[in-house]
N, C-alpha and C. Protein backbone atom coordinates (compact mmCIF):
# COMPACT_ATOMS: atom_id res chain seq x y z
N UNK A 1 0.82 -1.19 0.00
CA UNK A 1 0.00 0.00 0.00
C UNK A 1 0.87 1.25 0.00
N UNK A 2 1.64 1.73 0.81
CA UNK A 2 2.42 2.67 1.63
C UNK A 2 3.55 2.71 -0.01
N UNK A 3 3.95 1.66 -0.70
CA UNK A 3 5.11 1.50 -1.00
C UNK A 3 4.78 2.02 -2.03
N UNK A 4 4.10 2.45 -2.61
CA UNK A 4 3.49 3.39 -3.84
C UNK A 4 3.66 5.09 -3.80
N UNK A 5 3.55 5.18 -2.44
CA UNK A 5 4.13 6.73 -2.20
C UNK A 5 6.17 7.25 -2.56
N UNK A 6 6.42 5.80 -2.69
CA UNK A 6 8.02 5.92 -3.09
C UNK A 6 8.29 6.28 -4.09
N UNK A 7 6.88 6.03 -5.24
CA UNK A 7 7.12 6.70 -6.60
C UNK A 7 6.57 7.89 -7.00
N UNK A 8 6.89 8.62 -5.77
CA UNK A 8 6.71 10.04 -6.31
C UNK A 8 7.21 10.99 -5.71
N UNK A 9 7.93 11.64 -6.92
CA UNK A 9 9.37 12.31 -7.01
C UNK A 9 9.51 12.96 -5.43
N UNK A 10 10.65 13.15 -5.17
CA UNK A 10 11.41 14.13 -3.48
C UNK A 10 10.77 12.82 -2.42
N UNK A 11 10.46 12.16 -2.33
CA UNK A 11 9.49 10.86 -1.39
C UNK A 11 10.91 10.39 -0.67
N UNK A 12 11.07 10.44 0.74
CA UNK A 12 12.33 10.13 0.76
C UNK A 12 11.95 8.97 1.52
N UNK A 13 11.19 8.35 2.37
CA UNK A 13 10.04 7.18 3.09
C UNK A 13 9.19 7.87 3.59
N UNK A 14 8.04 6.69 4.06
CA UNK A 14 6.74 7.02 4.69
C UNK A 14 7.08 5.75 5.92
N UNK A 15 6.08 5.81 6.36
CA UNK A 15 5.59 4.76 7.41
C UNK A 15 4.43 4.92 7.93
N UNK A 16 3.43 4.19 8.16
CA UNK A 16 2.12 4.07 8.72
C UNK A 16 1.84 3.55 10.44
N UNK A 17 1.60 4.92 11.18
CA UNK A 17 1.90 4.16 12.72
C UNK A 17 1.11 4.47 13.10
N UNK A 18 0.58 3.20 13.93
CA UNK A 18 -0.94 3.03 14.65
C UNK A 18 -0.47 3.46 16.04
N UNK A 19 -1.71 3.65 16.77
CA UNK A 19 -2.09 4.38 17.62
C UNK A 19 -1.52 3.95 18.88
N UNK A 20 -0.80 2.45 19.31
CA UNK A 20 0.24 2.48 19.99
C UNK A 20 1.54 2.52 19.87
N UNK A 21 1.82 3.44 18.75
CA UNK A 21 2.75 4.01 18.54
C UNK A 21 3.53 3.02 17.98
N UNK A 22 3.83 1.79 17.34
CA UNK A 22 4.20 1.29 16.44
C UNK A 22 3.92 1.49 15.04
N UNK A 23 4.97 0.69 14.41
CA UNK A 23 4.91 0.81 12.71
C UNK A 23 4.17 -0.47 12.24
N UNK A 24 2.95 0.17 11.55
CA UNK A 24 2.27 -0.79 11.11
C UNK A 24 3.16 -1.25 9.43
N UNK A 25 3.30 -0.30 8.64
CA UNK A 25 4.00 -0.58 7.33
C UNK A 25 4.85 0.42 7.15
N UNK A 26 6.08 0.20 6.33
CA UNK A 26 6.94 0.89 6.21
C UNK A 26 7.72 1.04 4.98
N UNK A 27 7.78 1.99 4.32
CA UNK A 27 8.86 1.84 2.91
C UNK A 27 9.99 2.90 2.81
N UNK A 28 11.07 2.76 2.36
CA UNK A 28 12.43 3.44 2.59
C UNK A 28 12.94 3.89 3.81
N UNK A 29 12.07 3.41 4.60
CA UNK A 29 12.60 4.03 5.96
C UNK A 29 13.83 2.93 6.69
N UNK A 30 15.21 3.59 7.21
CA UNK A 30 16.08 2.41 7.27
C UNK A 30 15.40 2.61 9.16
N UNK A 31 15.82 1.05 9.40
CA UNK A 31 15.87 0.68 10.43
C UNK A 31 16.32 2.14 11.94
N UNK A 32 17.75 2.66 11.21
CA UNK A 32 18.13 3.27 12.58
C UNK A 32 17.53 4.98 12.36
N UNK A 33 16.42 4.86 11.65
CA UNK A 33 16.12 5.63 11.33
C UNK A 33 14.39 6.06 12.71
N UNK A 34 13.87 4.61 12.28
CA UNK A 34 12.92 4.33 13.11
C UNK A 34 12.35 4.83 14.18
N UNK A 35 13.17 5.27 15.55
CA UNK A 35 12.75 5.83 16.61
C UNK A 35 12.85 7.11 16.23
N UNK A 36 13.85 7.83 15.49
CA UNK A 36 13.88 9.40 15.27
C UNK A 36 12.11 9.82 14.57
N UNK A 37 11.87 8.85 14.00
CA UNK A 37 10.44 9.10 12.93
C UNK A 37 9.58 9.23 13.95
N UNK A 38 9.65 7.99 15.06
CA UNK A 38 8.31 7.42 15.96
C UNK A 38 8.64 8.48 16.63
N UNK A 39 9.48 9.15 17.29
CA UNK A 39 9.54 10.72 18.33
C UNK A 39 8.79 11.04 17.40
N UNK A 40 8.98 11.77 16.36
CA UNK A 40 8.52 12.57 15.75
C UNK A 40 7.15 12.62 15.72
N UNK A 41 6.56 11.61 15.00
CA UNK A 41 4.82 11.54 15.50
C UNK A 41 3.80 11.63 16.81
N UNK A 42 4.97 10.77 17.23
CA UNK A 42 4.24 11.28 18.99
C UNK A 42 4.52 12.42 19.26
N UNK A 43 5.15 13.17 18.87
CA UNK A 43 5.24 14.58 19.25
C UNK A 43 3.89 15.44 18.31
N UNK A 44 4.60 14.98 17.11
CA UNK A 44 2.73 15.38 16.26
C UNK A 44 1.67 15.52 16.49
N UNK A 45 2.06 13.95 17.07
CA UNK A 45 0.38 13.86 17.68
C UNK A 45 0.16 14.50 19.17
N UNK A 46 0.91 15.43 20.16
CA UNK A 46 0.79 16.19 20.96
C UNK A 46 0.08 17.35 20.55
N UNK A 47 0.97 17.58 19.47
CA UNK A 47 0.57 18.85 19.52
C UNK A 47 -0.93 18.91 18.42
N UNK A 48 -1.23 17.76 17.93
CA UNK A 48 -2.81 17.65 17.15
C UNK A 48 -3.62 17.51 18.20
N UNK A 49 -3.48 16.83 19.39
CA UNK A 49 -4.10 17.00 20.61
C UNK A 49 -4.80 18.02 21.38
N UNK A 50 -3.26 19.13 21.59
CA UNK A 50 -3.42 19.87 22.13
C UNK A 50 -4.33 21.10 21.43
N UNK A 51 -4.43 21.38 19.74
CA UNK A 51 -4.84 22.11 18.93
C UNK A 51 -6.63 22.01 19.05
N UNK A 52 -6.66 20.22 18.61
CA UNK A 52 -8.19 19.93 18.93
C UNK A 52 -8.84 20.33 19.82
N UNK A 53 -8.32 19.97 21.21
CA UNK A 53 -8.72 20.18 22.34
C UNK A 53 -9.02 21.70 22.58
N UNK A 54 -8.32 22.70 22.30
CA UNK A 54 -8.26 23.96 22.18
C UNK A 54 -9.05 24.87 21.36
N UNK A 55 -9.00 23.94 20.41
CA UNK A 55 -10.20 24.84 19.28
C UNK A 55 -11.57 24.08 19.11
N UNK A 56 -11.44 22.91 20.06
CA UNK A 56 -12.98 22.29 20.18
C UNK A 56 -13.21 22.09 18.75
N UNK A 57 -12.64 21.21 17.94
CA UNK A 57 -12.67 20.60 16.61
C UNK A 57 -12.04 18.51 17.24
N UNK A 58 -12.88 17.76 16.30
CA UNK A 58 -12.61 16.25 16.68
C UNK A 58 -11.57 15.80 15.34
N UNK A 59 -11.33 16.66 14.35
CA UNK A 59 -11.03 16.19 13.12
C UNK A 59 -9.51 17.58 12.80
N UNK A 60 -8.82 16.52 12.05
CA UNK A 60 -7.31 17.78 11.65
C UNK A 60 -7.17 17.02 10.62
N UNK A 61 -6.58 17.09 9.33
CA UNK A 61 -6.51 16.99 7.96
C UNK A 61 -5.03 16.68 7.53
N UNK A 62 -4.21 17.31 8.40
CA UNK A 62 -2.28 16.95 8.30
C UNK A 62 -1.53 17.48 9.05
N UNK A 63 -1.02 17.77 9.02
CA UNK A 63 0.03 18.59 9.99
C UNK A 63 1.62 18.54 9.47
N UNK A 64 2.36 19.30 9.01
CA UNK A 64 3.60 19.68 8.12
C UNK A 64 4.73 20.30 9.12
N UNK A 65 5.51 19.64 9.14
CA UNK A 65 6.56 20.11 9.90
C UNK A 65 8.11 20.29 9.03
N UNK A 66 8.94 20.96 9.28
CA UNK A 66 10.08 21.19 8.60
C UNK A 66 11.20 20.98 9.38
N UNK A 67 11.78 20.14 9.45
CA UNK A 67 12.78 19.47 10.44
C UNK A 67 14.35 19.32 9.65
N UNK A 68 15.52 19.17 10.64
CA UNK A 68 16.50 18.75 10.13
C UNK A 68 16.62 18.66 8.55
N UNK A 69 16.24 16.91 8.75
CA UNK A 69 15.94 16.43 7.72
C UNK A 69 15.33 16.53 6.42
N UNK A 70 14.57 17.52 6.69
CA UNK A 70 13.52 17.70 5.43
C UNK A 70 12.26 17.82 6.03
N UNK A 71 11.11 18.17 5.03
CA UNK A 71 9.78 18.61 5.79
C UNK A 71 9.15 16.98 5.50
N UNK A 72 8.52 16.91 6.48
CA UNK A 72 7.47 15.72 7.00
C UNK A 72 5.95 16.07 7.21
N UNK A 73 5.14 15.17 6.40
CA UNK A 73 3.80 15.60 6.37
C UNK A 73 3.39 14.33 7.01
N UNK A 74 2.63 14.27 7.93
CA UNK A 74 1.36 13.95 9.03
C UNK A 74 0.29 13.81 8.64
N UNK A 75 -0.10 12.57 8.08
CA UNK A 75 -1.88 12.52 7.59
C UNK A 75 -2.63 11.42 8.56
N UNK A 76 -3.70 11.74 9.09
CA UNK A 76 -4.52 10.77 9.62
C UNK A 76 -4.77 9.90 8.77
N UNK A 77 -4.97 8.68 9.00
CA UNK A 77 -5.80 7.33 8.80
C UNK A 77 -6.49 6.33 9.94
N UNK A 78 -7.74 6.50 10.19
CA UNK A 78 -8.16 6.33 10.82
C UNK A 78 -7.95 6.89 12.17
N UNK A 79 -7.63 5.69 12.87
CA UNK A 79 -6.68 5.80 14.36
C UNK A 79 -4.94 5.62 13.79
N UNK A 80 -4.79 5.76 13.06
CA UNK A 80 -3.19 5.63 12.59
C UNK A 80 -3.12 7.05 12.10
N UNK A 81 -1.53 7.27 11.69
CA UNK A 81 -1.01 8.35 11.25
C UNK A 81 0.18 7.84 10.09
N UNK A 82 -0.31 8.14 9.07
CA UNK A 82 0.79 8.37 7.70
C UNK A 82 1.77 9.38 7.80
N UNK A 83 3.09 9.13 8.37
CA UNK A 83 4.15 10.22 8.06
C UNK A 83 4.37 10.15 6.58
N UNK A 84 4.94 10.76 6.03
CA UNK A 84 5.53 11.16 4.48
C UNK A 84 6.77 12.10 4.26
N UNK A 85 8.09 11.55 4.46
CA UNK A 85 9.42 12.55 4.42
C UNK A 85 9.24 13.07 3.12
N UNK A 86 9.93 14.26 2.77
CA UNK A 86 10.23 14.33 1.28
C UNK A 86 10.97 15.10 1.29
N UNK A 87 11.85 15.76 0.40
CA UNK A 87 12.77 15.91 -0.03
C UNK A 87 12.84 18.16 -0.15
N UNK A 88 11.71 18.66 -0.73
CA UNK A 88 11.47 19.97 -0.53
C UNK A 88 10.25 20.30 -0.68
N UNK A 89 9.90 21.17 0.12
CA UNK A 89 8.49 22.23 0.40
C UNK A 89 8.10 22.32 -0.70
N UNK A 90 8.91 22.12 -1.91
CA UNK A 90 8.51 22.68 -3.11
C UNK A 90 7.87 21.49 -3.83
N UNK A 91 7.69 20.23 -3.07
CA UNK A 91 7.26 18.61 -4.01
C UNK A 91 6.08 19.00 -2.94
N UNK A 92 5.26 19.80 -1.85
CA UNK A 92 4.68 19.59 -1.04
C UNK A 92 3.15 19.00 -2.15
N UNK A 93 3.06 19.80 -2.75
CA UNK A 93 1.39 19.47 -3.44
C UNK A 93 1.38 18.20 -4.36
N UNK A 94 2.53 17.76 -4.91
CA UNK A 94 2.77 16.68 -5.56
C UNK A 94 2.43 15.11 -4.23
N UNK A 95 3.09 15.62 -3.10
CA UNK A 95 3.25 14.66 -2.05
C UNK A 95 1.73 14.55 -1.52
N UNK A 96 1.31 15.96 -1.36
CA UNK A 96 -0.30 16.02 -0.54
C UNK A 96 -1.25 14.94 -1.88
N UNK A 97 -1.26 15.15 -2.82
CA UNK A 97 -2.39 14.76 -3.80
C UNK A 97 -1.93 13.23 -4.06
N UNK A 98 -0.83 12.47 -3.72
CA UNK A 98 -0.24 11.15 -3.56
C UNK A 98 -0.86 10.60 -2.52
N UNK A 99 -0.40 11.41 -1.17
CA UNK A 99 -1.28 10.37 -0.38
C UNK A 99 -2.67 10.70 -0.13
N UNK A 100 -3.41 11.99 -0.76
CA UNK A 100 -4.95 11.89 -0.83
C UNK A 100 -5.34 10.44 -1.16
N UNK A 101 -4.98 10.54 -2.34
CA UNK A 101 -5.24 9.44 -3.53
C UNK A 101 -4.73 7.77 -3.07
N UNK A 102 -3.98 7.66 -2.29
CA UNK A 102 -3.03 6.48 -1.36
C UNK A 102 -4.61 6.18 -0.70
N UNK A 103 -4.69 6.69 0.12
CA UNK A 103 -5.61 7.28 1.32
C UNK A 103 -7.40 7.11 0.85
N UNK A 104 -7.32 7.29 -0.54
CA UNK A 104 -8.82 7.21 -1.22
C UNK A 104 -9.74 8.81 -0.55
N UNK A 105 -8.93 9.74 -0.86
CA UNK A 105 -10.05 10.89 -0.26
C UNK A 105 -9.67 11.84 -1.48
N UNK A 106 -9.22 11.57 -2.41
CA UNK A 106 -9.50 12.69 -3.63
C UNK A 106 -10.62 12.20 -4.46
């Protein structure tokens, strides 16, 4: 499923992590890479928490962060969360309309 987001261009990995904070599926992502990603979402998901809770909304759409590494996009699925690394801000709409379409919501 996930491994389809690799073919499209700046995609540097994704991973799909369910709600106890494990990796449900994973593509290009190396191993010692793993916990730096999983911080990362749980931190995501703090601060999607803290936003909901605050603006009295049950629903958030992504969340984009620009890190070290490169910018990382945050999509819900279900009770899981789709990270998506990529490569520049500038592949962002190429990356968003990949995993719409991954995702089945375009």
């Amino acid at each position: 499923m996930i491994e389809s987001l690799m073919d499209v261009r700046g995609v540097r990995h994704t991973a799909l992590v369910g709600p106890d904070g494990k990796i449900v599926a994973k593509a290009g992502l190396k191993d010692t890479d793993v916990p730096a990603e999983l911080t990362l979402v749980a931190a995501g998901r703090a601060v999607i928490g803290s936003l909901q809770s605050n603006l009295n909304t049950p629903d958030w759409q992504e969340l984009l962060l620009d890190v070290d590494g490169g910018p990382v996009l945050l999509t819900p699925h279900g009770n899981q969360v789709l990270l998506t690394a990529f490569d520049d801000v500038a592949n962002l709409g190429r990356v968003r309309f990949a995993v719409r379409r991954l995702l089945g919501t375009v």
